[in-house]
Protein backbone atom coordinates (compact mmCIF):
# COMPACT_ATOMS: atom_id res chain seq x y z
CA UNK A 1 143.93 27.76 59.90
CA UNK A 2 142.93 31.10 59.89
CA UNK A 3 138.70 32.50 59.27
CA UNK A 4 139.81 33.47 55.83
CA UNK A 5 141.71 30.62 54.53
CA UNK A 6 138.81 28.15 55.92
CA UNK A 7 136.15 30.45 54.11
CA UNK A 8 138.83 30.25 50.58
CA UNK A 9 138.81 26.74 51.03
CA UNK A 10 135.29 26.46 51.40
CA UNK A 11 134.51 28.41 48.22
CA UNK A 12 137.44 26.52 45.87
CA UNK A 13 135.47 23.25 47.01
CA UNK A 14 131.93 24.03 46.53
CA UNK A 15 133.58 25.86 43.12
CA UNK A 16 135.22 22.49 42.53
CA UNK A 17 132.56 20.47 43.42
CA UNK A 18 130.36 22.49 40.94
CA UNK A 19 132.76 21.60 37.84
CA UNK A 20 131.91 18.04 39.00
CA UNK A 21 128.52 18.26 38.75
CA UNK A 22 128.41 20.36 35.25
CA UNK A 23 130.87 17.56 33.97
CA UNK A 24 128.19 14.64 35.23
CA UNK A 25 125.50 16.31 33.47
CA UNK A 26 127.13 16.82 29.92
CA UNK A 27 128.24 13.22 30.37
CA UNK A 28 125.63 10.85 27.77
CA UNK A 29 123.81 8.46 29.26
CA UNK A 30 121.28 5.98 28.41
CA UNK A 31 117.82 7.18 29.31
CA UNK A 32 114.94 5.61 30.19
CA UNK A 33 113.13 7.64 27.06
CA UNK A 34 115.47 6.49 24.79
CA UNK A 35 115.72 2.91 25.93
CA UNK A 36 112.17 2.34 25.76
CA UNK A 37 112.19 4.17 22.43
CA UNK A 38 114.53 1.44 21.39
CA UNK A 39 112.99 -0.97 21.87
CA UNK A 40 109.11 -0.15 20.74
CA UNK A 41 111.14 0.73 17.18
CA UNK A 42 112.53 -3.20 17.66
CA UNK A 43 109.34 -4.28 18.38
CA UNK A 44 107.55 -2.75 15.04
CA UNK A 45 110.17 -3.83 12.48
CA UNK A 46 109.97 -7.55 14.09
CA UNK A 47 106.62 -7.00 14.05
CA UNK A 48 106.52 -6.14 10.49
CA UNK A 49 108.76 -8.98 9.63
CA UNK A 50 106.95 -11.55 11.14
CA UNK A 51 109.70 -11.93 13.96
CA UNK A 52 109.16 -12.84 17.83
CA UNK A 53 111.81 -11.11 19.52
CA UNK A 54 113.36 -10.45 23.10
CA UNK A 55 115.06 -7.44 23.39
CA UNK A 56 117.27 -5.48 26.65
CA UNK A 57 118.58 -1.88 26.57
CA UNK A 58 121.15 -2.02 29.39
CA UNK A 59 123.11 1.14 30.36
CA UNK A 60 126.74 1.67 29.89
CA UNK A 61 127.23 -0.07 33.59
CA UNK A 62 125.03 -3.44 31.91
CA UNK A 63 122.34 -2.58 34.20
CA UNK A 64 118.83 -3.32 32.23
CA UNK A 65 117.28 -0.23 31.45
CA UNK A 66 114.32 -1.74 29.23
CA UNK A 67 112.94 -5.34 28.45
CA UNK A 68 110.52 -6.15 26.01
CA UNK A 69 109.57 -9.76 25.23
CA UNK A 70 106.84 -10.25 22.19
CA UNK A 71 103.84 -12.44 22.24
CA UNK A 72 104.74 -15.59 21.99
CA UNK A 73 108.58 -15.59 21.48
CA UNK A 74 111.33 -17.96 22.89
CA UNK A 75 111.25 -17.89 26.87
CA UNK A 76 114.97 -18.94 26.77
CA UNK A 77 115.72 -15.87 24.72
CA UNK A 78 115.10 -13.31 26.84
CA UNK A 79 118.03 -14.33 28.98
CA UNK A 80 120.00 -14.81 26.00
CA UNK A 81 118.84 -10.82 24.74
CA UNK A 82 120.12 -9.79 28.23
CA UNK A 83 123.35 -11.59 28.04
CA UNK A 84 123.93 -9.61 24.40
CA UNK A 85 123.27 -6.30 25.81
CA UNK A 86 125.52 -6.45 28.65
CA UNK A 87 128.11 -8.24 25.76
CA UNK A 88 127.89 -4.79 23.98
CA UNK A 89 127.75 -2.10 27.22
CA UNK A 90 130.68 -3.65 28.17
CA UNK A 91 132.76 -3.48 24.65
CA UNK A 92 132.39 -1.24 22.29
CA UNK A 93 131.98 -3.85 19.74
CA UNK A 94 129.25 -5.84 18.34
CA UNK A 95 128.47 -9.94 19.48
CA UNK A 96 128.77 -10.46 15.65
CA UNK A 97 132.38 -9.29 16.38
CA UNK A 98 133.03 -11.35 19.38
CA UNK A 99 131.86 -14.87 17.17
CA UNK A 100 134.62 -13.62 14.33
CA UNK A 101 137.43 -12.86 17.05
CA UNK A 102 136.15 -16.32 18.13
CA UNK A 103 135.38 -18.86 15.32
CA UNK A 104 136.82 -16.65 12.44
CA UNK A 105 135.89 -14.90 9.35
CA UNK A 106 135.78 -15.36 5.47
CA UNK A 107 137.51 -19.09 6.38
CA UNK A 108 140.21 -17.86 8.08
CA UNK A 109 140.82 -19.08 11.91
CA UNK A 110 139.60 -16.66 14.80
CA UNK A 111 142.78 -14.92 16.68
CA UNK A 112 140.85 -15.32 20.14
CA UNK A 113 139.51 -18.51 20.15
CA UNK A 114 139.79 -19.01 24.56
CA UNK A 115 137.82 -15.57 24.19
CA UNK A 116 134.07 -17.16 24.36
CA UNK A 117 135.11 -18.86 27.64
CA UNK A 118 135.19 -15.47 29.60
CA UNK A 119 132.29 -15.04 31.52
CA UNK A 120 129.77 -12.79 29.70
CA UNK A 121 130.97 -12.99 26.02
CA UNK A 122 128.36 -13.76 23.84
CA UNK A 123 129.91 -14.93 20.49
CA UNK A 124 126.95 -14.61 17.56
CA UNK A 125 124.76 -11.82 16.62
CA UNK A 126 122.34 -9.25 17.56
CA UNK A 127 124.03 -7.34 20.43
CA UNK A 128 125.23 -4.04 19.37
CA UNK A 129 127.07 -1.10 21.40
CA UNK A 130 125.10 1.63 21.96
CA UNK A 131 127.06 5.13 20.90
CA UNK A 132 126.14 8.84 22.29
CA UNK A 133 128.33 11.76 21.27
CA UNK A 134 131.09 9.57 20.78
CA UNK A 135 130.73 7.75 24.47
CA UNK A 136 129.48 4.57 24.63
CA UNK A 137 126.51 4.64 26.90
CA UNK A 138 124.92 1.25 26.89
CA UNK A 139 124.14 -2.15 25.06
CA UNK A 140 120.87 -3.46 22.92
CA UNK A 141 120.46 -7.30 22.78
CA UNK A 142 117.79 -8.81 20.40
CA UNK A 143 117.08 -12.66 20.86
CA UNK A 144 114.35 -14.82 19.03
CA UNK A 145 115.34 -15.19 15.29
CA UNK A 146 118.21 -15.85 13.41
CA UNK A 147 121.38 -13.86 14.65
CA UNK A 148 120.94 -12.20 11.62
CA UNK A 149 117.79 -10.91 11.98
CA UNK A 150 118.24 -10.35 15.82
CA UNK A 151 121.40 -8.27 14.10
CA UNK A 152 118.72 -6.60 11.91
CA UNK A 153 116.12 -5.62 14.74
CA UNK A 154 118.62 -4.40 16.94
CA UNK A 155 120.27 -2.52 14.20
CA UNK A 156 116.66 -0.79 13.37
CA UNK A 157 116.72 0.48 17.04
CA UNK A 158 119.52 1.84 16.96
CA UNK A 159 118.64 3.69 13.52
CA UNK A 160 115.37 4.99 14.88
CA UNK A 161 117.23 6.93 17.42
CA UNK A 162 119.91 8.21 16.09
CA UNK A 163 119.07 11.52 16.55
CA UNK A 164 118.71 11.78 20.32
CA UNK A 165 122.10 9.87 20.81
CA UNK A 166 123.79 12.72 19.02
């Protein structure tokens, strides 16, 4: 190969290369900010509910990002909080979903019953996909009450930041 083709080469991969890197960094992710954010806006509406809660903020590869566990709540449910977030990073659909593709819905028989026996699904509420600019980036779990009001907490974190996962 001749000087000039090796230099051309050289420049089309570093120019290449470059594209790579702008497309990582436009690319939403789950931050720590946000995460923690998350979950202190889980904590206060438990808090002013009277709920003990567990809650994870895992990233879009179910790695855990945040972990909160009240005063007092269920020991068992932080692993449980976990297990929802990682549910919800790695579908884009909510445990509450899961249980009705599962169990069923409005009486009607679930179309993927086998479905809970796959490692990692998590088949009742409170673990909710976590959306950015259209890409999922991540998972919130909430573990300690009802899944309804697990659904509820993790729902408020979600809602309180809304606008930085635009």
């Amino acid at each position: 190969m001749s000087n000039w083709s090796a230099r051309l080469v050289a420049v089309m991969s570093l120019s290449l290369s470059g594209i790579a890197v702008q497309a990582l960094e436009r690319e939403p992710v789950m931050t720590l900010d946000v995460a923690q954010d998350m979950s202190r806006a889980c904590v206060a509406f438990a808090k002013a509910k009277g709920w003990r809660m567990n809650i994870a903020v895992v990233d879009a590869g179910a790695n855990v990002i945040a972990f909160s566990r009240m005063d007092h709540s269920f020991l068992g449910s932080g692993d449980i909080a976990t297990r929802k977030a990682k549910f919800a990073a790695s579908f884009p659909v909510s445990t509450r979903y899961a249980g009705e593709l599962v169990y069923g819905k409005d009486g009607k028989p679930g179309t993927l019953p086998g479905f809970v026996e796959m490692p990692g699904v998590v088949a009742f509420a409170g673990g909710l996909p976590v959306m950015a600019a259209g890409a999922h980036v991540g998972g919130i779990g909430v573990s300690g009450g009802s899944p309804d009001e697990d659904e509820q907490c993790a729902a408020a974190a979600l809602d309180a930041v809304k606008g930085a996962l635009k």
